[in-house]
N, C-alpha and C. Protein backbone atom coordinates (compact mmCIF):
# COMPACT_ATOMS: atom_id res chain seq x y z
N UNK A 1 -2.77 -4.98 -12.67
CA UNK A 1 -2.79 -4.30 -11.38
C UNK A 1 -4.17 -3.69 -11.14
N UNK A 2 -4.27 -3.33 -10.23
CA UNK A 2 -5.87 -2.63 -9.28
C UNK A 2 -5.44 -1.52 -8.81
N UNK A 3 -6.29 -0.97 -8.27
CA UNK A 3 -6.38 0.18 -7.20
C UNK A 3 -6.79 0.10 -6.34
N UNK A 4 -5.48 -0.32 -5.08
CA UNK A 4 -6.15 -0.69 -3.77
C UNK A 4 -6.83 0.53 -2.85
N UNK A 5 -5.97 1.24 -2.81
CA UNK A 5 -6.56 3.17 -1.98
C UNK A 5 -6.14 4.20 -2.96
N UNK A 6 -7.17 5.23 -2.53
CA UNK A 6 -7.12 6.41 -2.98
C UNK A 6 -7.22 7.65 -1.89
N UNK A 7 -6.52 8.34 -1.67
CA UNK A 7 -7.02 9.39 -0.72
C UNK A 7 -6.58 10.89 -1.84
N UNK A 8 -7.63 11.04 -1.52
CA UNK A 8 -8.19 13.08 -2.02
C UNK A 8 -7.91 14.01 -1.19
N UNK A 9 -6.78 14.97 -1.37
CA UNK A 9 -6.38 15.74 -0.66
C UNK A 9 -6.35 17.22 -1.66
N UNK A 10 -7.43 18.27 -0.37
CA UNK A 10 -7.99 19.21 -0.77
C UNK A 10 -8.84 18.92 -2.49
N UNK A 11 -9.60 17.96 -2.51
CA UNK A 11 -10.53 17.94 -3.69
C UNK A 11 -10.04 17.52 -4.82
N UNK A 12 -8.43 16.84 -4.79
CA UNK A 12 -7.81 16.48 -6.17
C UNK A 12 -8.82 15.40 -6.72
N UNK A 13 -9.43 14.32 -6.14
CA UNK A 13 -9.79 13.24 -6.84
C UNK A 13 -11.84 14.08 -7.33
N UNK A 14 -12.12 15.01 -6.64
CA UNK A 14 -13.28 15.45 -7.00
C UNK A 14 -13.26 16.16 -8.24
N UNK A 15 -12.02 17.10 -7.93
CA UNK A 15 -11.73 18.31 -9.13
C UNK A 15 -11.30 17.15 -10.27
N UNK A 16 -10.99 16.19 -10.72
CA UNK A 16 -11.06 15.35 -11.37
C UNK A 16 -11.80 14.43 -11.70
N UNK A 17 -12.98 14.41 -10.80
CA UNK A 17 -14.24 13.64 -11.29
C UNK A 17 -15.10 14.79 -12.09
N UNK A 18 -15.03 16.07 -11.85
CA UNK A 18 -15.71 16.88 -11.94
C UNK A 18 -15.13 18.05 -13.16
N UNK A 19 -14.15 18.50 -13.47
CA UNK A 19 -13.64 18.91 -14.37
C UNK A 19 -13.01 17.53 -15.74
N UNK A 20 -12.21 16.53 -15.43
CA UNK A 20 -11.21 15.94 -16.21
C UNK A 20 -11.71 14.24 -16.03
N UNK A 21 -13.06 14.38 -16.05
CA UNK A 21 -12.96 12.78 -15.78
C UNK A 21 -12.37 11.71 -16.45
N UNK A 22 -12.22 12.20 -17.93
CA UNK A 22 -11.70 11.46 -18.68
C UNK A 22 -10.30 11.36 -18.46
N UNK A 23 -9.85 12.26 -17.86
CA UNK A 23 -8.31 11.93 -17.68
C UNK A 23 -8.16 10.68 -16.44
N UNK A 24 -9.15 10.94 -15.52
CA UNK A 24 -8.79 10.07 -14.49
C UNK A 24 -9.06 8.97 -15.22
N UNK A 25 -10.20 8.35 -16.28
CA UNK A 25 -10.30 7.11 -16.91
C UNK A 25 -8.71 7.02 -17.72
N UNK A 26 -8.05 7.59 -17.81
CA UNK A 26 -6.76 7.17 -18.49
C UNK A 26 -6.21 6.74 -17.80
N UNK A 27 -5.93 6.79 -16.32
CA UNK A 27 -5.04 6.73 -15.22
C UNK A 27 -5.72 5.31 -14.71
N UNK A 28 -6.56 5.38 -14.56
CA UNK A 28 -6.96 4.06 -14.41
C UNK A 28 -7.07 3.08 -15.54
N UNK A 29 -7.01 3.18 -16.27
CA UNK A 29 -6.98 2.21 -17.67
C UNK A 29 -5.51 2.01 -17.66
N UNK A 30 -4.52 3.10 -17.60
CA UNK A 30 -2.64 2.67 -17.53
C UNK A 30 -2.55 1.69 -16.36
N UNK A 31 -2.96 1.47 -15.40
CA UNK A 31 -3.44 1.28 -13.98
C UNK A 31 -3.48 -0.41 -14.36
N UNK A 32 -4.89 -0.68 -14.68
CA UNK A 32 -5.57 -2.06 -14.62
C UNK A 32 -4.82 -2.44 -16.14
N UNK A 33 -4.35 -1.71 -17.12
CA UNK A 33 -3.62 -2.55 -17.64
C UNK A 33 -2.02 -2.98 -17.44
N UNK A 34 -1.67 -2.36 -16.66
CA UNK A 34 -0.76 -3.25 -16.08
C UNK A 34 -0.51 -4.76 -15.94
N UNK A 35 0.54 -5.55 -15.71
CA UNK A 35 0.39 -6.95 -15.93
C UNK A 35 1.33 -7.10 -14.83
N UNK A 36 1.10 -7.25 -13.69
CA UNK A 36 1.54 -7.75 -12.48
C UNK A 36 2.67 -9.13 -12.47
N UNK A 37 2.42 -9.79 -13.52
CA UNK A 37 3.38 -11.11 -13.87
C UNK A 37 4.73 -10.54 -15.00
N UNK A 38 4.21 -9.58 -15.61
CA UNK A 38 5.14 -9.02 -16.32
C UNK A 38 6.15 -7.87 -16.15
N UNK A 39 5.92 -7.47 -14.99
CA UNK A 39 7.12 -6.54 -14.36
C UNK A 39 7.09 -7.55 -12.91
N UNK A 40 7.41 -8.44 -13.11
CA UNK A 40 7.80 -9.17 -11.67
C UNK A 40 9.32 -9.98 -12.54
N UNK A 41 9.78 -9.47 -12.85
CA UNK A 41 10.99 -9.83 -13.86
C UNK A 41 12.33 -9.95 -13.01
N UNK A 42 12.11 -8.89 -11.34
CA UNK A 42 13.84 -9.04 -10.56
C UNK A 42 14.11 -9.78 -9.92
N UNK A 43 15.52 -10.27 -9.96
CA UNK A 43 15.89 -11.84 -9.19
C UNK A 43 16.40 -11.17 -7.97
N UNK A 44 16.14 -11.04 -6.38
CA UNK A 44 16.80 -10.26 -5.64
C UNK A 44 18.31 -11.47 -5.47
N UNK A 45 19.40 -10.20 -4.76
CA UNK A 45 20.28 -10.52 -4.36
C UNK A 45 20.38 -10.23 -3.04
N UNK A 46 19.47 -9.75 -2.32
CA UNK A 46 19.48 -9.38 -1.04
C UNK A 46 19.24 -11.06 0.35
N UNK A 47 20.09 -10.49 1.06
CA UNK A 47 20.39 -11.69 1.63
C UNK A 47 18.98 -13.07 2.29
N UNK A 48 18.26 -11.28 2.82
CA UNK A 48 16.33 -12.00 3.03
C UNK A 48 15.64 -12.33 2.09
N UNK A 49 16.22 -12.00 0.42
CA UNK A 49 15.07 -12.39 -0.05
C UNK A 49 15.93 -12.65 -1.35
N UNK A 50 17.28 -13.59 -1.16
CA UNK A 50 18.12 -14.18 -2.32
C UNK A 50 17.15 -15.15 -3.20
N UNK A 51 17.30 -14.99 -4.54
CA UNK A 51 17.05 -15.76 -5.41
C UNK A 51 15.27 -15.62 -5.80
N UNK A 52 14.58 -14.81 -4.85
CA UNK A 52 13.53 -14.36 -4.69
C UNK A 52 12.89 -13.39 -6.43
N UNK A 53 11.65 -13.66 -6.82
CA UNK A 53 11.23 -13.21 -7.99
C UNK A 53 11.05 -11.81 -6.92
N UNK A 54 10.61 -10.63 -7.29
CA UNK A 54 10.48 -9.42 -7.05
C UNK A 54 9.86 -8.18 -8.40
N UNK A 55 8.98 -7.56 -7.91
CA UNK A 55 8.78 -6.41 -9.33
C UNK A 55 9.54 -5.52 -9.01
N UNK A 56 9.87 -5.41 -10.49
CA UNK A 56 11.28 -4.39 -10.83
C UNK A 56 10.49 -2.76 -11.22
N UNK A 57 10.84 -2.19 -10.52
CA UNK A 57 10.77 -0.39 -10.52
C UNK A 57 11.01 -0.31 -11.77
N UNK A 58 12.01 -0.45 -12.36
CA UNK A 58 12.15 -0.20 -14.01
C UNK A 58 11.22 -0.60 -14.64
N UNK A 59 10.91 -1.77 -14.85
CA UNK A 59 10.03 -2.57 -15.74
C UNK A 59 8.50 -1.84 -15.57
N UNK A 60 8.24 -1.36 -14.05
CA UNK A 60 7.28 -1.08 -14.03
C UNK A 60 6.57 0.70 -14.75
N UNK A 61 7.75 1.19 -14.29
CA UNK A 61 7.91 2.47 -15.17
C UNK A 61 8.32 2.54 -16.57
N UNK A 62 8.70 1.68 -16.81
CA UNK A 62 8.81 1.51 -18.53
C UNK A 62 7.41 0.80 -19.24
N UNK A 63 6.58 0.35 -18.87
CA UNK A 63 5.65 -0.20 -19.30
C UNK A 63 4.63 1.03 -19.14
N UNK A 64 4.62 1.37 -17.84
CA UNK A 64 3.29 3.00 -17.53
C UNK A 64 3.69 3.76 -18.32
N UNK A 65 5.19 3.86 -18.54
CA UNK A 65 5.42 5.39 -19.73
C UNK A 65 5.17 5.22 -20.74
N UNK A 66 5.51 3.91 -21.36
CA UNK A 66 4.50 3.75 -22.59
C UNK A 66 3.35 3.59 -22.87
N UNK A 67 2.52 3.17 -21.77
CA UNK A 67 0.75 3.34 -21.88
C UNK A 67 0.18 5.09 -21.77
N UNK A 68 1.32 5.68 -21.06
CA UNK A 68 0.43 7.06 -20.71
C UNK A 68 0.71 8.03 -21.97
N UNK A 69 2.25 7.56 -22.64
CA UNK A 69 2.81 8.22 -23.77
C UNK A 69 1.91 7.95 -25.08
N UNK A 70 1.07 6.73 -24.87
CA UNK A 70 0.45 6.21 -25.98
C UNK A 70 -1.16 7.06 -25.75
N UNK A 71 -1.51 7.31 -24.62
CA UNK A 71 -2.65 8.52 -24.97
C UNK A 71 -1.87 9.81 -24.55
N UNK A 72 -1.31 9.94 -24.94
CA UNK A 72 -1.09 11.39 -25.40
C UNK A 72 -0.47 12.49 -23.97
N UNK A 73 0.41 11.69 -22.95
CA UNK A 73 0.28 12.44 -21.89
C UNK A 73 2.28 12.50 -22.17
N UNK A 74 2.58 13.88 -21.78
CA UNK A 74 3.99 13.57 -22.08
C UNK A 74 4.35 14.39 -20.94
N UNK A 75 5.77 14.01 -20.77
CA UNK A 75 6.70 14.59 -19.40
C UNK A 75 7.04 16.15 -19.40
N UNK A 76 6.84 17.05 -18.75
CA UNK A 76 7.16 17.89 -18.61
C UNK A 76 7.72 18.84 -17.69
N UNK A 77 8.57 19.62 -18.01
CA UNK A 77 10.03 20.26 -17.45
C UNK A 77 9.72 21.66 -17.43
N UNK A 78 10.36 22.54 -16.31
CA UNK A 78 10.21 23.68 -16.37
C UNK A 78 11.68 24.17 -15.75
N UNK A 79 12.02 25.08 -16.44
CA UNK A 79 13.41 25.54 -16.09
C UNK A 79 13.17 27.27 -15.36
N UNK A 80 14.08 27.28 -14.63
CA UNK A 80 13.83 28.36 -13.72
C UNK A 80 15.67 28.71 -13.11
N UNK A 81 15.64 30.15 -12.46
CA UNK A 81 16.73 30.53 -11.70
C UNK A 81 16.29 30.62 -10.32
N UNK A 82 17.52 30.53 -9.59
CA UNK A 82 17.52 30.87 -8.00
C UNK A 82 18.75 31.89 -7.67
N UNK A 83 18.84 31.90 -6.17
CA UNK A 83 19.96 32.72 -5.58
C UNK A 83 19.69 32.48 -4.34
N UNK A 84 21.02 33.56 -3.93
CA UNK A 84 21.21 33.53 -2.54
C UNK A 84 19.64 34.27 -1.56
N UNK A 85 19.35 35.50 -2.38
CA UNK A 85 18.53 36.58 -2.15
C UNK A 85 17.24 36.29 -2.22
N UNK A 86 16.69 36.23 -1.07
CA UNK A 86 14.88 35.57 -0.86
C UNK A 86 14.31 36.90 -1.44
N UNK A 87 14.87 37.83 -0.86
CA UNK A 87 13.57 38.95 -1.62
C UNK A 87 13.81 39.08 -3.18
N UNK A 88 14.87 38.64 -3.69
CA UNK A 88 14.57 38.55 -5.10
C UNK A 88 13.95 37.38 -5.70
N UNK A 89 13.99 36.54 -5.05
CA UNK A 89 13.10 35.09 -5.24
C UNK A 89 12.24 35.17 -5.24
N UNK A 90 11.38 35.92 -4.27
CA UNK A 90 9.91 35.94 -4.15
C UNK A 90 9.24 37.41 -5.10
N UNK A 91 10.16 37.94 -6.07
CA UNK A 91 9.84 38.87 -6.65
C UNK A 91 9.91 38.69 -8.05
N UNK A 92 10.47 37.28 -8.03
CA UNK A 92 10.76 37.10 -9.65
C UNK A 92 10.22 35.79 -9.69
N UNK A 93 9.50 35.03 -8.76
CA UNK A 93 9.38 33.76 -8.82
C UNK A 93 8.01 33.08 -9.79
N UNK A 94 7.20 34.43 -10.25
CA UNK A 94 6.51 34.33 -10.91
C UNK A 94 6.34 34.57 -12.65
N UNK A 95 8.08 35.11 -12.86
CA UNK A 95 8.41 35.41 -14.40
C UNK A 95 8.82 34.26 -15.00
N UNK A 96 9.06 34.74 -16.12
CA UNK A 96 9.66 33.65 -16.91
C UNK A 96 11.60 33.43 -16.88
N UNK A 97 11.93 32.03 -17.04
CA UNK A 97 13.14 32.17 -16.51
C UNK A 97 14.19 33.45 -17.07
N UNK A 98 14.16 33.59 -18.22
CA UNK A 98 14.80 34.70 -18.64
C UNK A 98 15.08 35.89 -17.92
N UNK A 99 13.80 36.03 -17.85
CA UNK A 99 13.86 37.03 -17.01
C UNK A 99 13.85 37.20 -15.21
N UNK A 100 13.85 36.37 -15.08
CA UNK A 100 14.27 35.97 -13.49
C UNK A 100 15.81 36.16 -13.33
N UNK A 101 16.92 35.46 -14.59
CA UNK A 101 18.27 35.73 -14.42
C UNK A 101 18.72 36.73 -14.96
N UNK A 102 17.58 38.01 -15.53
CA UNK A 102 18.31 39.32 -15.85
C UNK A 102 18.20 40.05 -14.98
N UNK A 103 17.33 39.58 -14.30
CA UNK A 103 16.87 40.63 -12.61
C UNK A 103 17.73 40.36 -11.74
N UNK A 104 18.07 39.15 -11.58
CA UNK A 104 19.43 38.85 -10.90
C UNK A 104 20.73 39.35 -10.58
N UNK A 105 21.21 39.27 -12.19
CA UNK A 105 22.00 40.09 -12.57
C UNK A 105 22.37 41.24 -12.71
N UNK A 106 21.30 41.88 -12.75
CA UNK A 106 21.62 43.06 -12.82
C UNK A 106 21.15 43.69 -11.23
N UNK A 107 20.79 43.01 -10.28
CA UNK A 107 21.28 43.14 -8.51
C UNK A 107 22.63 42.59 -8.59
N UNK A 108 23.47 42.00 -8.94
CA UNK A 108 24.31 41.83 -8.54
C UNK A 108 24.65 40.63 -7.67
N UNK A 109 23.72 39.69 -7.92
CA UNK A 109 23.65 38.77 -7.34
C UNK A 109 23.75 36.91 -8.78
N UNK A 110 24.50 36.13 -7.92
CA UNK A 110 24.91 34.72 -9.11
C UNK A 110 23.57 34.35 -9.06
N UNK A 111 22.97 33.84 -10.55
CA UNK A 111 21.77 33.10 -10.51
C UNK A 111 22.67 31.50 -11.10
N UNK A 112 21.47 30.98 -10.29
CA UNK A 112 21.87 29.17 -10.52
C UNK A 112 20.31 28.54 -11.03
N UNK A 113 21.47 27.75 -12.05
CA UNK A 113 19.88 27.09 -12.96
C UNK A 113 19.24 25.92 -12.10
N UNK A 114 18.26 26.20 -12.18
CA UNK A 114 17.57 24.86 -11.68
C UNK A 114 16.54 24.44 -12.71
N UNK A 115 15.46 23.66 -12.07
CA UNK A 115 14.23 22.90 -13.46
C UNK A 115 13.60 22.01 -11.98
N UNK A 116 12.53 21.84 -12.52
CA UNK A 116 11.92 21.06 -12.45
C UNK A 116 10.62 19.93 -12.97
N UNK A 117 10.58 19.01 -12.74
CA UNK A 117 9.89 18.01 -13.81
C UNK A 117 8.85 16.78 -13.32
N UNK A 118 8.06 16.65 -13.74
CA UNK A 118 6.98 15.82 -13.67
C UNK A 118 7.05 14.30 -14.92
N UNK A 119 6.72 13.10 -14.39
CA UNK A 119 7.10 12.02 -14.94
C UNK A 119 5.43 12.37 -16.57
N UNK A 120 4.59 12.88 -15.77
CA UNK A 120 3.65 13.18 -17.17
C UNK A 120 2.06 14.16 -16.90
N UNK A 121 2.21 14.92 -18.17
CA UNK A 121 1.37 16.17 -17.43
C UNK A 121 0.30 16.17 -18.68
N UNK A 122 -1.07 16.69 -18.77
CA UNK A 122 -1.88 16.22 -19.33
C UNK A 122 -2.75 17.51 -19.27
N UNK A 123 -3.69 18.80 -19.88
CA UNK A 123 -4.50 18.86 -19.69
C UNK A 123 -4.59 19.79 -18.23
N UNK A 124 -3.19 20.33 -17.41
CA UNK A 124 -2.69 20.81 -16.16
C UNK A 124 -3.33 19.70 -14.83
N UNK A 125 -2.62 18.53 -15.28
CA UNK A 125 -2.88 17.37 -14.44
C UNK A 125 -1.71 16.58 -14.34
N UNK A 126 -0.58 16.63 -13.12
CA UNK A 126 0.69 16.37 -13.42
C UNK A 126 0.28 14.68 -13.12
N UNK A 127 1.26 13.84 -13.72
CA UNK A 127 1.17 12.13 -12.47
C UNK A 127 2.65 11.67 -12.69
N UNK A 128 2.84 11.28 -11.21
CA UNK A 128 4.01 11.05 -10.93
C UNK A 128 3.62 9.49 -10.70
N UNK A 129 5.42 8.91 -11.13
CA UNK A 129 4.71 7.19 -11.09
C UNK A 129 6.01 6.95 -9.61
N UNK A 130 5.74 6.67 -8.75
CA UNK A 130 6.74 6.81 -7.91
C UNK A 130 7.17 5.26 -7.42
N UNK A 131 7.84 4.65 -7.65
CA UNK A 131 8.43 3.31 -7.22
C UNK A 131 9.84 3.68 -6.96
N UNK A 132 10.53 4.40 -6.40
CA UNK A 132 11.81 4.68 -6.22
C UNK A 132 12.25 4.89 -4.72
N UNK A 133 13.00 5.48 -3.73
CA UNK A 133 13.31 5.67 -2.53
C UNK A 133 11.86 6.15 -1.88
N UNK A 134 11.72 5.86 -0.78
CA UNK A 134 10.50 6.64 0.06
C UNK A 134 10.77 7.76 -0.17
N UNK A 135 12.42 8.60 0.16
CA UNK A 135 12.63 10.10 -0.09
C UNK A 135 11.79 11.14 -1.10
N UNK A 136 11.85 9.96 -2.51
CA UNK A 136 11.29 10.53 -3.30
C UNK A 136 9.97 11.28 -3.12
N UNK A 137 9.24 10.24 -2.59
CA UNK A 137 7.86 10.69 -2.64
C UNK A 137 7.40 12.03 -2.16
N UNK A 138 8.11 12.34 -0.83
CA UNK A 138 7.98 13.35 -0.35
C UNK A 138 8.40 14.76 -1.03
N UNK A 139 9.62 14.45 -2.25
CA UNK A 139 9.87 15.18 -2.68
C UNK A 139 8.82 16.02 -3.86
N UNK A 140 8.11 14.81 -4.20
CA UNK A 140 7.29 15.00 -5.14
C UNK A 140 5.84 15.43 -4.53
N UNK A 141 5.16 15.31 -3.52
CA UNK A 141 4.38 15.81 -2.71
C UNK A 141 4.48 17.23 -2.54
N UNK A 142 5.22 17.36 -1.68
CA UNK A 142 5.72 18.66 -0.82
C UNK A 142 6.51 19.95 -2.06
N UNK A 143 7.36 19.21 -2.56
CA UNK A 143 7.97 20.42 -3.51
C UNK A 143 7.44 20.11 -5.24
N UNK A 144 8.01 19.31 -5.83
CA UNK A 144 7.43 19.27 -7.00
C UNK A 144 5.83 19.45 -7.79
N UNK A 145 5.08 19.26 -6.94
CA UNK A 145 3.76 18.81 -7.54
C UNK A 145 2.88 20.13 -7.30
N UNK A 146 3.73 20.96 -6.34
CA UNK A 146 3.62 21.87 -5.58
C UNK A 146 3.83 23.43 -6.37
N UNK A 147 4.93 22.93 -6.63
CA UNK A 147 6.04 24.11 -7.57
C UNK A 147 4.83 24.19 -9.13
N UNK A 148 4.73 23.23 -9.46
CA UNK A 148 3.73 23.25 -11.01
C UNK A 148 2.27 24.16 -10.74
N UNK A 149 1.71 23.87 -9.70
CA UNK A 149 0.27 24.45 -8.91
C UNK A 149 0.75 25.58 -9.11
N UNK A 150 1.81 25.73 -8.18
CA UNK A 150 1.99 27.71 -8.06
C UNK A 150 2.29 28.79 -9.05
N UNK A 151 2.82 27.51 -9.78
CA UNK A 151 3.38 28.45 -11.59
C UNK A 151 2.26 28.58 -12.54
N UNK A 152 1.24 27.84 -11.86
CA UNK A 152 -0.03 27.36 -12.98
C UNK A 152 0.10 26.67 -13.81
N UNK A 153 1.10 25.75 -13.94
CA UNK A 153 1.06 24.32 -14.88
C UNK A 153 0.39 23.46 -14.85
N UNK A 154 0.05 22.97 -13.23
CA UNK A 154 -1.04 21.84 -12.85
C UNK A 154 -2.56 22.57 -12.33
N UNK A 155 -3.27 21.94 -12.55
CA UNK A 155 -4.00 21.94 -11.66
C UNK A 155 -4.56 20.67 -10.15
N UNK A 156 -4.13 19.56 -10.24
CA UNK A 156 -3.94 18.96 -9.26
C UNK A 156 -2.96 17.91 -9.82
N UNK A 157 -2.12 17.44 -8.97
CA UNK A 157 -1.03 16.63 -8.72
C UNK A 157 -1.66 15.16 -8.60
N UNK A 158 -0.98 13.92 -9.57
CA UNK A 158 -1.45 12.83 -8.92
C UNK A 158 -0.34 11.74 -8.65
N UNK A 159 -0.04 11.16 -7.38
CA UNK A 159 1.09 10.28 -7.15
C UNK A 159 0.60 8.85 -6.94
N UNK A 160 0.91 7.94 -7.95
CA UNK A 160 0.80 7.00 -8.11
C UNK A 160 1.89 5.59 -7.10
N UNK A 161 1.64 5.23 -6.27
CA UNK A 161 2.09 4.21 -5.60
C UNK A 161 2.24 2.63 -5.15
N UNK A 162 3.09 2.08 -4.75
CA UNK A 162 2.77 0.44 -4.37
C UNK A 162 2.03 0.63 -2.81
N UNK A 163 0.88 -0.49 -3.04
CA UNK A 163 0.65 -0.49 -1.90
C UNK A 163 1.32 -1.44 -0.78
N UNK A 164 1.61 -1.03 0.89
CA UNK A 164 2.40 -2.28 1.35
C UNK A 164 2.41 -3.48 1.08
N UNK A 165 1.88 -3.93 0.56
CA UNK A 165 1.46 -5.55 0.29
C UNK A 165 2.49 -5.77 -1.29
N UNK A 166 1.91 -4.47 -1.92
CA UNK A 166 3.38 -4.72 -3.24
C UNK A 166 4.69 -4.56 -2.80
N UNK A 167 5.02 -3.53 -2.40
CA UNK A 167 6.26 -3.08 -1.91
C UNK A 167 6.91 -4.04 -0.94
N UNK A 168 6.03 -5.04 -0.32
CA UNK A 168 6.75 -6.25 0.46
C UNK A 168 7.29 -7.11 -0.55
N UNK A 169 7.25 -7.06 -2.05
CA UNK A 169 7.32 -7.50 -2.71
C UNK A 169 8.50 -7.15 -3.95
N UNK A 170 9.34 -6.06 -3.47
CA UNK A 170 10.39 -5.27 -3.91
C UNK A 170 11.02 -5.35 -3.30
N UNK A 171 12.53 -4.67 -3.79
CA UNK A 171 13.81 -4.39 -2.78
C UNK A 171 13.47 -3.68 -2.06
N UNK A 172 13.88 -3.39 -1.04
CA UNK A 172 13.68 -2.52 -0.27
C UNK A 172 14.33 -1.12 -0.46
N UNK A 173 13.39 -0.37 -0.14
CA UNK A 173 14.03 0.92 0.00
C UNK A 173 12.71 1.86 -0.73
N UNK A 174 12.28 1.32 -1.92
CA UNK A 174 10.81 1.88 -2.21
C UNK A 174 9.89 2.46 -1.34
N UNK A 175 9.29 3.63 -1.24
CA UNK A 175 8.14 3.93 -0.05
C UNK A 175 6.93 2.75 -0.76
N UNK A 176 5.88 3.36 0.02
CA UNK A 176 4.62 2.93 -0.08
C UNK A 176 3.35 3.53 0.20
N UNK A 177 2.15 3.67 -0.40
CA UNK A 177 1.08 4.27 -0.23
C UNK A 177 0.42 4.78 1.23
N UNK A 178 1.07 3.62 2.36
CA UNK A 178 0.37 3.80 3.19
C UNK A 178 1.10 4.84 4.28
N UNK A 179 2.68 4.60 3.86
CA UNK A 179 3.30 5.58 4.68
C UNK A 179 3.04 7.09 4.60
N UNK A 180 3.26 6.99 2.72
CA UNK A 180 3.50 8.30 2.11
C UNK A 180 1.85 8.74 2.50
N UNK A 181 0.57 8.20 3.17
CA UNK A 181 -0.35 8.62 3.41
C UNK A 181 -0.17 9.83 4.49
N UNK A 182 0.10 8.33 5.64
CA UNK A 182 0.12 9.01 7.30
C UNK A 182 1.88 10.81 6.98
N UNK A 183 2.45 10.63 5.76
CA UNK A 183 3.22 11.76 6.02
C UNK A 183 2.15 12.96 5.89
N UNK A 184 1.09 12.60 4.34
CA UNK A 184 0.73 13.90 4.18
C UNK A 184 -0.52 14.20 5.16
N UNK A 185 -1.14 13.66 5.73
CA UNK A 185 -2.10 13.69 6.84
C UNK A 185 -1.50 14.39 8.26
N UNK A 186 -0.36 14.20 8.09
CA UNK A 186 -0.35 14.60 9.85
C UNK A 186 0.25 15.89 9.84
N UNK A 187 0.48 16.13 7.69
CA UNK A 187 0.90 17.79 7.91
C UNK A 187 0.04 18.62 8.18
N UNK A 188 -1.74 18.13 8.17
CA UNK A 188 -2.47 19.23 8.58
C UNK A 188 -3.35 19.34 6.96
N UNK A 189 -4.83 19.53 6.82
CA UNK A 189 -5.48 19.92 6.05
C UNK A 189 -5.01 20.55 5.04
N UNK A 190 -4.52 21.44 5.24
CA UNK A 190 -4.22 22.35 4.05
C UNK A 190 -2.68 22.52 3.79
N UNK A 191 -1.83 21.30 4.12
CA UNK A 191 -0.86 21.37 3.48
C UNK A 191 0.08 19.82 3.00
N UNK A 192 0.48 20.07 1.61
CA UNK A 192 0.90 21.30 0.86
C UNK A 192 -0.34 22.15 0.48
N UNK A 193 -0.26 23.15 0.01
CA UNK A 193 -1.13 23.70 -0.67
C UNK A 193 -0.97 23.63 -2.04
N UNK A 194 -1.83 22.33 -2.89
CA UNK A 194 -2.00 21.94 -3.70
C UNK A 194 -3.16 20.32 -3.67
N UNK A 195 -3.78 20.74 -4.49
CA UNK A 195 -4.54 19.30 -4.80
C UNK A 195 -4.02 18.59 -5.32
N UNK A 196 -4.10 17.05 -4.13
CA UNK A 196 -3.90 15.95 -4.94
C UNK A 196 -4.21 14.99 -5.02
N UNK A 197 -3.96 13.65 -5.76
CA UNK A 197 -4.86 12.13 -5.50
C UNK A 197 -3.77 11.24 -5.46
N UNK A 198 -3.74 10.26 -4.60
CA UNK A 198 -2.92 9.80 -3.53
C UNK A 198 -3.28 8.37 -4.14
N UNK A 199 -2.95 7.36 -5.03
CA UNK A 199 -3.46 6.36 -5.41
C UNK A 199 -2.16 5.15 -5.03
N UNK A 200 -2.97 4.16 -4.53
CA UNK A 200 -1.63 2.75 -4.03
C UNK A 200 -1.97 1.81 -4.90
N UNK A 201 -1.37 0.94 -5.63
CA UNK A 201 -1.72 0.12 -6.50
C UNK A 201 -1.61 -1.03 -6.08
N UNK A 202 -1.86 -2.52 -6.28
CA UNK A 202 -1.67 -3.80 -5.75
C UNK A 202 -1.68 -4.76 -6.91
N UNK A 203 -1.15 -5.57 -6.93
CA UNK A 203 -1.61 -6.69 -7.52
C UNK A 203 -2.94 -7.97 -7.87
């Protein structure tokens, strides 16, 4: 595989030329070693594109997790509480979970577990490998990549994508680089507020 686009939002791909370059050479080395013939493994059953070869989302994420796991980048999870009560949210949203659900509790209010997680974090450099629903992506943009920045886990977010030309080349339902572009562009400069690098991959 290649790297067809990249877009840098608020300085992610600079703050990574410039602090972590070597990390971005990992991302691109998981990247171009990819084997484009070797995750093209799915037979569709879909009626437009029966009997059709297709790259399989699995195959393709099982092959990146083992290249990124093999230098040293591993998945990471952060567990946290919520509630009904915004002003206790925004007063505890910066502790540690423990103590977020003793503050809770002892207002008088139910805490509910939540977490959240990044496919692989490096160095406070999250990368998400996203071949799954378009939904996803946004989720991982807007809230996830987002949530790590504000806790100080990351320092910039990177979402890895098919570009349209691959994704014509999948089942449907996968986003794609160019959509998940025009979403985060038309939210306006400075949001989310978090750096990130926006990469579409191709064959």
């Amino acid at each position: 595989m290649k790297i067809g686009k990249m877009y840098s939002h608020l300085n992610g791909h600079e703050w990574l030329l410039v602090h972590k370059p070597e990390l971005l050479k990992e991302i691109e080395q998981v990247i171009e070693h990819l084997d484009a013939v070797e995750v093209k493994t799915k037979i569709s059953k879909e009626k437009t594109m029966m009997g059709k070869r297709l790259f399989s989302p699995k195959e393709i994420n099982k092959v990146m997790e083992n290249a990124f796991m093999a230098l040293g980048w591993k998945e990471k999870r952060v567990s946290y509480w919520v509630t009904h009560d915004h002003e206790l949210i925004r007063k505890t949203m910066h502790m540690k979970a423990k103590d977020q659900k003793r503050i809770y509790e002892e207002n008088g209010v139910y805490p509910i577990r939540s977490r959240n997680q990044v496919d692989f974090q490096k160095e406070k450099v999250a990368v998400e490998v996203q071949f799954g629903k378009y939904s996803f992506i946004a989720f991982d943009l807007f809230v996830k990549h987002l949530a790590f920045y504000v806790g100080g886990d990351i320092e910039v977010g990177v979402e890895i994508l098919p570009m349209k030309c691959m994704q014509a080349e999948m089942s449907s339902g996968p986003g794609y680089y160019e959509g998940a572009l025009y979403d985060l562009v038309r939210q306006g400069r400075g949001v989310p507020a978090v750096p990130l690098l926006l990469i579409g991959i191709e064959p």
